[in-house]
PDB file of N, CA and C in Angstrom:
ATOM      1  N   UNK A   1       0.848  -1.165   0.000  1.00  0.00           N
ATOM      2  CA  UNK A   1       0.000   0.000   0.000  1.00  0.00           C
ATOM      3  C   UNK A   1       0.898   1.234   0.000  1.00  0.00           C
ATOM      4  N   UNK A   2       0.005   2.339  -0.788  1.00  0.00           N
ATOM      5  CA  UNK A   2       1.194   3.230  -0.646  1.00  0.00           C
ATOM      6  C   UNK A   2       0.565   4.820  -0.475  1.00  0.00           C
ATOM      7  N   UNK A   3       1.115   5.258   0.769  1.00  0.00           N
ATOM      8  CA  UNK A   3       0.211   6.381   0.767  1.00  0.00           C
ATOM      9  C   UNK A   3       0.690   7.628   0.546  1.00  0.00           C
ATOM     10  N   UNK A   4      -0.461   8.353   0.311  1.00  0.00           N
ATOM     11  CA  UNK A   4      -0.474   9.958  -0.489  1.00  0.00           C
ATOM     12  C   UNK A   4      -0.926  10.804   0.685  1.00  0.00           C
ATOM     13  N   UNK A   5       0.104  11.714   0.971  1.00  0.00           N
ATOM     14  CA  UNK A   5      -0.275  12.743   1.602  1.00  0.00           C
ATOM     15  C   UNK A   5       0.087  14.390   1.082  1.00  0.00           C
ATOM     16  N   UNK A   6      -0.514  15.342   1.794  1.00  0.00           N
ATOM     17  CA  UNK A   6      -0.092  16.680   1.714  1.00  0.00           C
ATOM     18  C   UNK A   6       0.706  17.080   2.710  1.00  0.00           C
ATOM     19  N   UNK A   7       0.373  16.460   4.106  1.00  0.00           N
ATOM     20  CA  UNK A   7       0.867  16.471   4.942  1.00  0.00           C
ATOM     21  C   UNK A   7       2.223  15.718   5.189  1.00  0.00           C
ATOM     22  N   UNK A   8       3.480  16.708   5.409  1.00  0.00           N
ATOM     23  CA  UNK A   8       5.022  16.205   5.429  1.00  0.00           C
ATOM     24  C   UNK A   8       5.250  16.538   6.799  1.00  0.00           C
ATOM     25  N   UNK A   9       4.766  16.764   7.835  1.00  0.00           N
ATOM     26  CA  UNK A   9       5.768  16.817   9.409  1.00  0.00           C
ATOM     27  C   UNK A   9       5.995  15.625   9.667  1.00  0.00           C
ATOM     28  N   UNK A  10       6.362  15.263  10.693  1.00  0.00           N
ATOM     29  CA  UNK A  10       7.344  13.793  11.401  1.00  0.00           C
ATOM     30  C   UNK A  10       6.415  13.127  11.505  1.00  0.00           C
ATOM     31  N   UNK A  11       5.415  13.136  12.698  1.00  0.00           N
ATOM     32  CA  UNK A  11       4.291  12.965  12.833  1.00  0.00           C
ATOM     33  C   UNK A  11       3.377  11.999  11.914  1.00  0.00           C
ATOM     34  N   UNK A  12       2.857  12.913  10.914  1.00  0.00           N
ATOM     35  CA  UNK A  12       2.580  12.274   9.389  1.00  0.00           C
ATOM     36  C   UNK A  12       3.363  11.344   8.719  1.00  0.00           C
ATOM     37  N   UNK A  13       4.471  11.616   8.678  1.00  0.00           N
ATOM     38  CA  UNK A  13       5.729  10.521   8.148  1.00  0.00           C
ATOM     39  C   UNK A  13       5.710   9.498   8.970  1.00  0.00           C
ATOM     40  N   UNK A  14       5.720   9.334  10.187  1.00  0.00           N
ATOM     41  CA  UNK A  14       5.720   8.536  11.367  1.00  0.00           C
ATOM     42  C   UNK A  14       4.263   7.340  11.214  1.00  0.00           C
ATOM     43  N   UNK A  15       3.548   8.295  11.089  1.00  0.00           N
ATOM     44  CA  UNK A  15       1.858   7.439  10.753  1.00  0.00           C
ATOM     45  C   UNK A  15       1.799   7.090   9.565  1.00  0.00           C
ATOM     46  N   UNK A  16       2.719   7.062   8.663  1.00  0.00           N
ATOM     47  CA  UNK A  16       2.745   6.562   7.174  1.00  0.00           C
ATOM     48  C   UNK A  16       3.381   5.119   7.432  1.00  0.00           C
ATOM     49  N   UNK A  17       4.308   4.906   8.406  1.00  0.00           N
ATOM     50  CA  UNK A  17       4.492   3.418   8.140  1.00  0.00           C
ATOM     51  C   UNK A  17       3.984   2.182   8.469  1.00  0.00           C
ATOM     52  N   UNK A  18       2.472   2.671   8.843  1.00  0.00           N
ATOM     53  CA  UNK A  18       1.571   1.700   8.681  1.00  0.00           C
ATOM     54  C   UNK A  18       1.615   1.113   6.597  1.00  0.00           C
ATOM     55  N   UNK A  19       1.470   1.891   6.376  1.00  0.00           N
ATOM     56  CA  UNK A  19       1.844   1.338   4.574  1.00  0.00           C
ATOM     57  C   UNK A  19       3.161   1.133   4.264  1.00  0.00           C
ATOM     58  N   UNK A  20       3.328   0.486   3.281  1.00  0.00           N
ATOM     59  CA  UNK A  20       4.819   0.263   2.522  1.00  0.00           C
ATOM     60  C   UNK A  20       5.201   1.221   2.562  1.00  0.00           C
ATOM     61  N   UNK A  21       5.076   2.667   2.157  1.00  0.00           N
ATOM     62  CA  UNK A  21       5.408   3.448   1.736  1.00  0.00           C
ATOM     63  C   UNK A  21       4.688   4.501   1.557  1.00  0.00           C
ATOM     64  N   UNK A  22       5.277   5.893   1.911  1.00  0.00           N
ATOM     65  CA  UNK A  22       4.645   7.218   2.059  1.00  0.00           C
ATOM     66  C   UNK A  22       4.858   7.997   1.503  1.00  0.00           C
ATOM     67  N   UNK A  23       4.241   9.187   0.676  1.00  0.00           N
ATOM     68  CA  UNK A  23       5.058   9.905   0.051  1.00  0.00           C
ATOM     69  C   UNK A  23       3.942  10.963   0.149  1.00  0.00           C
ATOM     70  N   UNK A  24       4.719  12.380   0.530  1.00  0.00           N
ATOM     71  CA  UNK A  24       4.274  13.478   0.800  1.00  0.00           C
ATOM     72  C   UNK A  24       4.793  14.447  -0.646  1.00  0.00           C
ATOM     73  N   UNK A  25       3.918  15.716  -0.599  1.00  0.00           N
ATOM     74  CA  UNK A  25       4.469  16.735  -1.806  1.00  0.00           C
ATOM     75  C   UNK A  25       5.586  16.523  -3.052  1.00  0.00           C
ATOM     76  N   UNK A  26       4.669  15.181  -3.310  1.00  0.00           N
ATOM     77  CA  UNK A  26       5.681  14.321  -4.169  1.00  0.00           C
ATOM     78  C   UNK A  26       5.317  14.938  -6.029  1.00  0.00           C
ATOM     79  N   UNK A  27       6.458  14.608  -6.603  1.00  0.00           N
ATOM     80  CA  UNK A  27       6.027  15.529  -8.261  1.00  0.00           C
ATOM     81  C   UNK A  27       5.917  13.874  -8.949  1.00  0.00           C
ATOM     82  N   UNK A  28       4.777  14.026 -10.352  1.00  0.00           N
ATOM     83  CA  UNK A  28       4.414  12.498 -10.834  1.00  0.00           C
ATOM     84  C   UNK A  28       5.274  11.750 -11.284  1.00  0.00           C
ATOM     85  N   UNK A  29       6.773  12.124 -11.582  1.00  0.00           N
ATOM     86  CA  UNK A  29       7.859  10.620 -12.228  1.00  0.00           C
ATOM     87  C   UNK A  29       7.991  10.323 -10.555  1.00  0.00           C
ATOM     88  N   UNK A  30       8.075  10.829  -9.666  1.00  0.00           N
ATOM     89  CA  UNK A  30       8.352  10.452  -8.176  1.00  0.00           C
ATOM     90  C   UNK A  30       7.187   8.941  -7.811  1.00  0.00           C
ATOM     91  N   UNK A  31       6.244   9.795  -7.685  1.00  0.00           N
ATOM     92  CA  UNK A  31       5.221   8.742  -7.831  1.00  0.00           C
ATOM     93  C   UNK A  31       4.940   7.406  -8.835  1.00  0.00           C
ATOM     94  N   UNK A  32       5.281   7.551 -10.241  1.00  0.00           N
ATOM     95  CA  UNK A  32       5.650   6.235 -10.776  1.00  0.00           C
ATOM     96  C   UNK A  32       6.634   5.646 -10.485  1.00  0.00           C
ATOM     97  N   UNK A  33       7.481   6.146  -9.889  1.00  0.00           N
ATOM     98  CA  UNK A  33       8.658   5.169  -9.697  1.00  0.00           C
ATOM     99  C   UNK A  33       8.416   4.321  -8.698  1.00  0.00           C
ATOM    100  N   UNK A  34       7.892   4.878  -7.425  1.00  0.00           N
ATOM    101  CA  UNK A  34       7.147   4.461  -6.292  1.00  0.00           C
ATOM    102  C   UNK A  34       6.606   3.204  -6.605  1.00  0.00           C
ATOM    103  N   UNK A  35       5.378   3.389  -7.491  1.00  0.00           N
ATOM    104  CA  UNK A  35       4.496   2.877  -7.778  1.00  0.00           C
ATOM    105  C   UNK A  35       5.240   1.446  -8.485  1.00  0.00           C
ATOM    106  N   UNK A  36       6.214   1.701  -9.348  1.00  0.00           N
ATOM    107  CA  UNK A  36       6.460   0.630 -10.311  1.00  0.00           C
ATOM    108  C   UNK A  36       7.722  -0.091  -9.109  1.00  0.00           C
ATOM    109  N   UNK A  37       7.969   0.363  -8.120  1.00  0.00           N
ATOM    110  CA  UNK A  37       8.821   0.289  -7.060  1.00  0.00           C
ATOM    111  C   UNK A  37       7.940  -0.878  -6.109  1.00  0.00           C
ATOM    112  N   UNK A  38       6.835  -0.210  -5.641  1.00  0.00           N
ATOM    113  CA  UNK A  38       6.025  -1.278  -4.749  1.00  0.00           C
ATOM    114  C   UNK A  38       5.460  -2.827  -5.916  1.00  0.00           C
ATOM    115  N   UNK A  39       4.834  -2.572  -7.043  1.00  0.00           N
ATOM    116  CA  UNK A  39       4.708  -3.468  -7.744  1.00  0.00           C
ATOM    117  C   UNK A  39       5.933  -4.670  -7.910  1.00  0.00           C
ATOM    118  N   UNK A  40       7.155  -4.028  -8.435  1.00  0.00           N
ATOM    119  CA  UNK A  40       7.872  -5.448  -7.990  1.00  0.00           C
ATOM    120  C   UNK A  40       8.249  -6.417  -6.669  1.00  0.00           C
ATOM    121  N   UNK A  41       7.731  -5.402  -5.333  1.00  0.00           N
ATOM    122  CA  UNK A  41       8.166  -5.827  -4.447  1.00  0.00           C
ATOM    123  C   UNK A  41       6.832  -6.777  -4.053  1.00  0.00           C
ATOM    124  N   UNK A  42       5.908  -6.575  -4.821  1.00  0.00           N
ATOM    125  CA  UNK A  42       4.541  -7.300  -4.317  1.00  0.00           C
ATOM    126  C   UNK A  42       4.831  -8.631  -5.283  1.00  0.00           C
ATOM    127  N   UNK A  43       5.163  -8.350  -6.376  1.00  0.00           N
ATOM    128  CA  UNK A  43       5.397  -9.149  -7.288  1.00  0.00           C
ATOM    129  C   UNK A  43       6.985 -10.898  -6.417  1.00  0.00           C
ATOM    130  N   UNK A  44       7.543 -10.108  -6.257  1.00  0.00           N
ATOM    131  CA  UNK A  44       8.713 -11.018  -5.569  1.00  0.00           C
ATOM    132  C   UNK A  44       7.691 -11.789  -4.305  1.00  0.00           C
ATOM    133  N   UNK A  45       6.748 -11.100  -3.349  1.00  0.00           N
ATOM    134  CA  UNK A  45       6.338 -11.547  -2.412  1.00  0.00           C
ATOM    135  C   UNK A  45       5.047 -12.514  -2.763  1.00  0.00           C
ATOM    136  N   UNK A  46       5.061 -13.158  -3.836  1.00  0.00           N
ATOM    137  CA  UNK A  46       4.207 -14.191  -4.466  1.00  0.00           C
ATOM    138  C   UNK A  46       4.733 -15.154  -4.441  1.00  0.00           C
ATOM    139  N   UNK A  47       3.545 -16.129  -4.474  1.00  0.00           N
ATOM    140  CA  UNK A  47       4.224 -17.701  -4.079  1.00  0.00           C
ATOM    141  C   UNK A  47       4.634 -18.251  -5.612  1.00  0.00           C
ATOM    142  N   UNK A  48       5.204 -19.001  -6.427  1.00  0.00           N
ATOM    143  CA  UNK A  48       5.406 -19.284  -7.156  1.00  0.00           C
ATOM    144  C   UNK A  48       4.392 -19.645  -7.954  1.00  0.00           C
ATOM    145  N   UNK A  49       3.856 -19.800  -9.279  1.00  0.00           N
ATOM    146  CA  UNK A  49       3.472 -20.632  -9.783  1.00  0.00           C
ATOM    147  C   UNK A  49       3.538 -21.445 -10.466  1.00  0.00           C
ATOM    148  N   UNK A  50       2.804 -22.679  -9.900  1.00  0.00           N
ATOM    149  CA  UNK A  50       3.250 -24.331 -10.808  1.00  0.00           C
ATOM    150  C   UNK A  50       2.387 -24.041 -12.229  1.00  0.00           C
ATOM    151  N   UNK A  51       3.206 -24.807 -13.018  1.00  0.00           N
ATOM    152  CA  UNK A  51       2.394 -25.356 -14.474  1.00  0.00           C
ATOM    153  C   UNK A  51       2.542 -26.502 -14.307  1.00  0.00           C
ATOM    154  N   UNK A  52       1.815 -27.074 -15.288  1.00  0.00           N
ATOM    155  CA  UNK A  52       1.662 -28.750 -15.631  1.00  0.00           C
ATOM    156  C   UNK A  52       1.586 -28.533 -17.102  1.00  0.00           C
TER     157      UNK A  52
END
C-alpha cells in the first residue's frame, strides 16, 4: 500500500508506516517510480506458480 499525503511533518511521516510506503508533496515521475517500485516488491512476495 502506498500512501499519499499533503501532509510532510514527522508525525505524518511517522503514521505513514503503517503502509509500505509514504510519500508526501511528491512531483508524478516520483510517484511512478514508487508505484512501479512497490509493484515489484509485491510481485517477488508471491508464491510461485506451478504449471503442468
Amino acid at each position: 500500500m502506498l500512501m499519499l499525503s499533503a501532509a510532510g511533518s514527522l508525525r505524518d511521516r511517522l503514521s505513514g508506516f503503517a503502509a509500505d510506503d509514504y510519500l508526501s508533496k511528491f512531483e508524478f515521475p516520483e510517484l511512478v517510480a514508487r508505484l512501479r517500485a512497490l509493484e515489484r516488491r509485491m510481485q517477488s512476495a508471491r508464491p510461485p506458480l506451478l504449471e503442468s
